[in-house]
N, C-alpha and C. Protein backbone atom coordinates (compact mmCIF):
# COMPACT_ATOMS: atom_id res chain seq x y z
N UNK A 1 0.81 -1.20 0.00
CA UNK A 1 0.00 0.00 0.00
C UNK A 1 0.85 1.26 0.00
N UNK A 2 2.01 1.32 0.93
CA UNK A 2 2.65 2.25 0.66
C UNK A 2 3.28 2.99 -0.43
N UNK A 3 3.49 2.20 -1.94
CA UNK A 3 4.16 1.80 -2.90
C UNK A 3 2.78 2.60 -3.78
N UNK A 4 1.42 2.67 -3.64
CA UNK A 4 0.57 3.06 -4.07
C UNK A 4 0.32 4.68 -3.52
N UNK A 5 0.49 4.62 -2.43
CA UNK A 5 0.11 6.33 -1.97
C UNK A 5 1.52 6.99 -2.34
N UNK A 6 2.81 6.12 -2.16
CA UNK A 6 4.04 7.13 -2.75
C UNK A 6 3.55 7.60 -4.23
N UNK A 7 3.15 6.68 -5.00
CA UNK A 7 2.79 6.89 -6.50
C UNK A 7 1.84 7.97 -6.81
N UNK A 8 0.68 7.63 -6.16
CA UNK A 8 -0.74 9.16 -5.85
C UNK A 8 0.40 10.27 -5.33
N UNK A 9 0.86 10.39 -4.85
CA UNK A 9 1.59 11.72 -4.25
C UNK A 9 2.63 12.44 -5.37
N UNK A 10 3.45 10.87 -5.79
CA UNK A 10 4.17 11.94 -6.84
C UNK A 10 3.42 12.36 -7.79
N UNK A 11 2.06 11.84 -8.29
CA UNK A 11 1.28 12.20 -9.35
C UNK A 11 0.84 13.29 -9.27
N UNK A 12 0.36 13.58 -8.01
CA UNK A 12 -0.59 14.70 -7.66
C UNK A 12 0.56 15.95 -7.43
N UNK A 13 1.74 15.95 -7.02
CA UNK A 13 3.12 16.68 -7.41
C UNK A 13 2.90 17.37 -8.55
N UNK A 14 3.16 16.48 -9.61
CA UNK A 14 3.58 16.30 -10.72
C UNK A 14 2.80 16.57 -11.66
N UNK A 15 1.03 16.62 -11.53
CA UNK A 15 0.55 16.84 -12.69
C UNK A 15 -0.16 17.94 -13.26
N UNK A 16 -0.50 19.20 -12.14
CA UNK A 16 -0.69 20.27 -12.26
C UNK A 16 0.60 21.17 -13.13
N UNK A 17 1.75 20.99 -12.89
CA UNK A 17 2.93 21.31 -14.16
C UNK A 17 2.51 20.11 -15.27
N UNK A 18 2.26 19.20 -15.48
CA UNK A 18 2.18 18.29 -16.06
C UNK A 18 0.64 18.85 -17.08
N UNK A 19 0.21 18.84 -16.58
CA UNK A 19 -1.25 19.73 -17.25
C UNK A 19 -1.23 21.05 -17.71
N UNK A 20 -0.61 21.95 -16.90
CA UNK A 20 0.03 23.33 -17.74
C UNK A 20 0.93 22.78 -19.28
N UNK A 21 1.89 21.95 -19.02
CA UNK A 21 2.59 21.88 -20.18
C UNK A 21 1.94 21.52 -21.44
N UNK A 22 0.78 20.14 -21.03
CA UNK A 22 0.15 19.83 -22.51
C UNK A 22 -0.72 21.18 -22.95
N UNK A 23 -1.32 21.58 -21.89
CA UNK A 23 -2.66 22.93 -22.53
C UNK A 23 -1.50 23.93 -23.53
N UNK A 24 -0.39 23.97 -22.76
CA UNK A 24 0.67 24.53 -23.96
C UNK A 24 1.14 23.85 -25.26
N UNK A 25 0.94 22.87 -24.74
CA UNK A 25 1.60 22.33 -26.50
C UNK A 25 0.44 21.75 -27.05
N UNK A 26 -1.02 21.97 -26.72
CA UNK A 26 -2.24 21.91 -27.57
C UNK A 26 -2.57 23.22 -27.93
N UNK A 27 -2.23 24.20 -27.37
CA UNK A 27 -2.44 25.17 -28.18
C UNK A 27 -1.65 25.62 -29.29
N UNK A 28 -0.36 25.07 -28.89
CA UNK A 28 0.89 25.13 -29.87
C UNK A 28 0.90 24.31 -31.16
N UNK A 29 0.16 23.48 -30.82
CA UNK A 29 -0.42 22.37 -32.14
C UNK A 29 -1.61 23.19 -32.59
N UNK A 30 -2.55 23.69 -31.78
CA UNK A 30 -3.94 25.00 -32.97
C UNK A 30 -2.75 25.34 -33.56
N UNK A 31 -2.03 26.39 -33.74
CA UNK A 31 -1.48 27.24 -33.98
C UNK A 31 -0.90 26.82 -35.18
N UNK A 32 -0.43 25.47 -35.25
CA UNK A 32 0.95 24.80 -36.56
C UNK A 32 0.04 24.34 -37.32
N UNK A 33 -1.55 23.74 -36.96
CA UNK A 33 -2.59 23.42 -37.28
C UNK A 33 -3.11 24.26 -38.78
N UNK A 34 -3.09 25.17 -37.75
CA UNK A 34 -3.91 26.61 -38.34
C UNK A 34 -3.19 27.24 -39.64
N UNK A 35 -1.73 27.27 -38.94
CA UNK A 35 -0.71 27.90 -40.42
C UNK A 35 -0.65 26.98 -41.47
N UNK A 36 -0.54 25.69 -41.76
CA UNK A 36 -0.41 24.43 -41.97
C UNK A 36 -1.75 24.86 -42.91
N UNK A 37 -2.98 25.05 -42.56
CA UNK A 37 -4.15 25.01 -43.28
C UNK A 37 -4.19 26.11 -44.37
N UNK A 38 -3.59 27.14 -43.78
CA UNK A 38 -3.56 28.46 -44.51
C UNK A 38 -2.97 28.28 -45.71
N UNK A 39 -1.59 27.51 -45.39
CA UNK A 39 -0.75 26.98 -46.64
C UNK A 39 -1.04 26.52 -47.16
N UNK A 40 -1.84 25.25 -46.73
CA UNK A 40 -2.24 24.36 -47.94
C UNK A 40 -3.64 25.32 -48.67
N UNK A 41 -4.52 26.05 -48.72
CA UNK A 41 -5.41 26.92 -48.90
C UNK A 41 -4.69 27.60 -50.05
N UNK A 42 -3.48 28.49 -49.95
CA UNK A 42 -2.71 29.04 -50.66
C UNK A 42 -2.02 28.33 -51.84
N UNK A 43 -1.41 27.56 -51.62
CA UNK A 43 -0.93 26.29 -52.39
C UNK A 43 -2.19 25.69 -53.25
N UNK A 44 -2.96 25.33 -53.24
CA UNK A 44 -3.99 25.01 -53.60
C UNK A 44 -4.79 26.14 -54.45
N UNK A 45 -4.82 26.99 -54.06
CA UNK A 45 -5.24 28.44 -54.73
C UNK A 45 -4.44 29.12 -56.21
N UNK A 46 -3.27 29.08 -55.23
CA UNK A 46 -2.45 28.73 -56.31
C UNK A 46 -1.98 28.10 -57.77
N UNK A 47 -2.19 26.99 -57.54
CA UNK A 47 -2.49 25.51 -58.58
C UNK A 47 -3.13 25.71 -59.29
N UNK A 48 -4.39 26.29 -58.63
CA UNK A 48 -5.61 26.01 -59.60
C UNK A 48 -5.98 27.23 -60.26
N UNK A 49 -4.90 28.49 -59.98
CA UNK A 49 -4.59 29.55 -61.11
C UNK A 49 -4.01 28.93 -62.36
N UNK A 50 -2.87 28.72 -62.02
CA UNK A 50 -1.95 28.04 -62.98
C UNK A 50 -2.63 27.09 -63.95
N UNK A 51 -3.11 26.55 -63.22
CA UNK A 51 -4.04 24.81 -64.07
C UNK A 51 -5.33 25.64 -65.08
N UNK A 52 -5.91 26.58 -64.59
CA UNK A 52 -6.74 27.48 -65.35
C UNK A 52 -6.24 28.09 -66.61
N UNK A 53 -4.91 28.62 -66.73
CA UNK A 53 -4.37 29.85 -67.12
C UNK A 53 -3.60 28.72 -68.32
N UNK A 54 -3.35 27.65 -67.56
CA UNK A 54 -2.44 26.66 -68.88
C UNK A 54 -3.70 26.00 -69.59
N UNK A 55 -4.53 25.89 -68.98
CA UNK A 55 -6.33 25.76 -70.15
C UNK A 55 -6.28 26.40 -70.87
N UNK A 56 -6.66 27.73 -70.37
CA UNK A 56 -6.89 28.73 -71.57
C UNK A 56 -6.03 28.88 -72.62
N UNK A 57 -4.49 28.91 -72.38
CA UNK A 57 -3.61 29.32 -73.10
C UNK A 57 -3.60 27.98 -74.59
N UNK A 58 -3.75 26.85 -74.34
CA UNK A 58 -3.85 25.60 -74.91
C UNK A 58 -5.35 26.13 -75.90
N UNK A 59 -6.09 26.04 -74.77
CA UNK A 59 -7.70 26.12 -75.73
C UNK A 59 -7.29 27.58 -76.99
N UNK A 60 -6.50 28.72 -76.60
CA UNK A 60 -5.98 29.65 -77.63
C UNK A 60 -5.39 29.21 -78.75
N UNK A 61 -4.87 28.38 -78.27
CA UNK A 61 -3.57 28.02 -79.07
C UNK A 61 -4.15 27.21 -80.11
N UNK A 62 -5.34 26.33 -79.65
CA UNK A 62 -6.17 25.40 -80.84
C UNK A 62 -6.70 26.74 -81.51
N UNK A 63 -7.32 27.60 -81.18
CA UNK A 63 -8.37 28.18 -81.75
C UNK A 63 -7.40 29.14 -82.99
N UNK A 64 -6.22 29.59 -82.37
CA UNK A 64 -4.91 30.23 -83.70
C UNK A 64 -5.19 28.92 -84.56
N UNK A 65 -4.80 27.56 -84.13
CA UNK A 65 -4.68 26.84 -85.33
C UNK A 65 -5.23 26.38 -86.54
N UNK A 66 -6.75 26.42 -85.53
CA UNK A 66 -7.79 26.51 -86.76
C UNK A 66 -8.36 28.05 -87.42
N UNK A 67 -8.18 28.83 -86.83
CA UNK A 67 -8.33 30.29 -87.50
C UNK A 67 -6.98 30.11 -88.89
N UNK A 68 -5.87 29.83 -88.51
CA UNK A 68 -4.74 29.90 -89.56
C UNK A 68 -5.25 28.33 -90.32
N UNK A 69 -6.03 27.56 -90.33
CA UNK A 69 -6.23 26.68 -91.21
C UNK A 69 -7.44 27.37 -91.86
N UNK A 70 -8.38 28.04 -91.31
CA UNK A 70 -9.44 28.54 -92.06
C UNK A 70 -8.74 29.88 -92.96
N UNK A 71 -7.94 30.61 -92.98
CA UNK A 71 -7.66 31.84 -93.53
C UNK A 71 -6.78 30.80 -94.42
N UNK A 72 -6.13 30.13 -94.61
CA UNK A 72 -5.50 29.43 -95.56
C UNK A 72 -6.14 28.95 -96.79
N UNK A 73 -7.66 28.01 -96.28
CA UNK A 73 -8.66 28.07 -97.04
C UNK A 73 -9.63 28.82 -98.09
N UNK A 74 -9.58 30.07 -97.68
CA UNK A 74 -10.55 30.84 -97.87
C UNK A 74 -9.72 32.10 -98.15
N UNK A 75 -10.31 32.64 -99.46
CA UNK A 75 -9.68 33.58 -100.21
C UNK A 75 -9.48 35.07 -99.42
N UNK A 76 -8.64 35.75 -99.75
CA UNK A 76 -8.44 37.02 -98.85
C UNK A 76 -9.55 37.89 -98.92
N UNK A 77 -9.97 38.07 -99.87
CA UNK A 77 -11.02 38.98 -100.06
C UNK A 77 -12.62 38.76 -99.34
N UNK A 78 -12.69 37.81 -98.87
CA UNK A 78 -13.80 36.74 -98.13
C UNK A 78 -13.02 36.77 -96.79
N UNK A 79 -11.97 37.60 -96.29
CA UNK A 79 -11.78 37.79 -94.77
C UNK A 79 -12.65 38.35 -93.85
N UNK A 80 -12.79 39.44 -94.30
CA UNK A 80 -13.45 40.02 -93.50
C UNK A 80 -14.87 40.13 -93.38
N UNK A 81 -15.48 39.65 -94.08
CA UNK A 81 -16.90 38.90 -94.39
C UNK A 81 -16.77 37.66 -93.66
N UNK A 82 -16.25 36.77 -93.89
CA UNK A 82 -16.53 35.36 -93.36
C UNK A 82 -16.79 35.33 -92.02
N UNK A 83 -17.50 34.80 -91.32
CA UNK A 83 -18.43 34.58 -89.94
C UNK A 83 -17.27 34.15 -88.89
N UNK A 84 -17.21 32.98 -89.52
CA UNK A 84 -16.29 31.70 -89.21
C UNK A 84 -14.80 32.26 -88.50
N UNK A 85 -14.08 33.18 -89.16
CA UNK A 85 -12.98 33.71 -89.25
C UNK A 85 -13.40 34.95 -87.61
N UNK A 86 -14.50 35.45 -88.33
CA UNK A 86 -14.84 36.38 -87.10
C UNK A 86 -15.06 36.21 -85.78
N UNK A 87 -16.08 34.83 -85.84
CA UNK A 87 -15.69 34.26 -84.43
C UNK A 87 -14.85 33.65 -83.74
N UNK A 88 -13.70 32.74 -84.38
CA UNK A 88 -12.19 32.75 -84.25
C UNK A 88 -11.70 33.64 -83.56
N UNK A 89 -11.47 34.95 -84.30
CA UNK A 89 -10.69 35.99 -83.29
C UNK A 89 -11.31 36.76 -82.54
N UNK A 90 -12.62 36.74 -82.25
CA UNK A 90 -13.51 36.85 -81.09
C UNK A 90 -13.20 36.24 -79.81
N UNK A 91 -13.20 35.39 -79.87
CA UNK A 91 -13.16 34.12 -79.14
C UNK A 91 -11.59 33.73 -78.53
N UNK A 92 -10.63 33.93 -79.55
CA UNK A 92 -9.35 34.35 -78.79
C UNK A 92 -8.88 35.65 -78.05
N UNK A 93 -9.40 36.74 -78.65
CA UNK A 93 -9.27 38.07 -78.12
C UNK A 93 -9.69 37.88 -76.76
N UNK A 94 -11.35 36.98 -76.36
CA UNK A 94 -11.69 36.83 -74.93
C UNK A 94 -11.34 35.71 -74.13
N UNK A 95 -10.50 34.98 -74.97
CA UNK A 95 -9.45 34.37 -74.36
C UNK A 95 -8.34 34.96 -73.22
N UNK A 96 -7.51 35.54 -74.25
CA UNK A 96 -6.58 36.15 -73.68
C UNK A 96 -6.99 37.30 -72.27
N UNK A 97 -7.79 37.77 -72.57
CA UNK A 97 -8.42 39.15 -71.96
C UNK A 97 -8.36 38.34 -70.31
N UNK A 98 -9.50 36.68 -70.71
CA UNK A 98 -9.52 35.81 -69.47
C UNK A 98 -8.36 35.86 -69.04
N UNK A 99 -7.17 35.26 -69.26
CA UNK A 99 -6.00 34.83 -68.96
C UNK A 99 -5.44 35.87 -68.00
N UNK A 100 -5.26 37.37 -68.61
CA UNK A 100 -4.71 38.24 -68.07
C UNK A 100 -5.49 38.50 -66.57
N UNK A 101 -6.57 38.27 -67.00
CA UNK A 101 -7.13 38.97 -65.66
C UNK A 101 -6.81 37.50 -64.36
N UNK A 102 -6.43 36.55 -65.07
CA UNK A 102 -6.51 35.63 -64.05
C UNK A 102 -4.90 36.15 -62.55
N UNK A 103 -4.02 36.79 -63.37
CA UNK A 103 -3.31 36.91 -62.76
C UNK A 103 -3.67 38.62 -61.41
């Protein structure tokens, strides 16, 4: 029995510092928690600029190719009349316009 109340005694010593220290390093964990989230938020925010911005630039890049396959086709004088041609560089002009503003 003695071997049991020495043990209760050092506990009861011991765990009021013992209890201050974790409430400190649980709040110290919110804290790494919290920044930790922010980052990944940012990082993530991030990405999915980039991943947007390399869409658009690709989806442009088709739409030059077939605008320069359609003006290849189709006689010069039928430029600026043709529909086809017009909505082409419509459509890239608000491309790009997207892109820029993404930044």
């Amino acid at each position: 029995m003695a071997k049991k109340e020495h043990f209760r005694d050092v506990v009861e010593k011991i765990w009021p510092k013992t209890q201050v220290e974790l409430e400190k390093a649980i709040k110290n964990a919110k804290k790494l928690l919290n920044s930790g989230e922010k980052y990944l938020k940012d990082v993530s925010e991030i990405g999915k600029k980039n991943t947007q911005k390399i869409s658009m630039n690709i989806k442009r890049e088709k739409l030059c190719y077939d605008l320069g396959k359609l003006i290849s086709s189709t006689s010069q004088s039928k430029w600026a009349t043709d529909k086809k041609i017009d909505r082409l560089i419509k459509e890239i002009k608000r491309l790009s316009r997207k892109v820029k503003s993404i930044d």
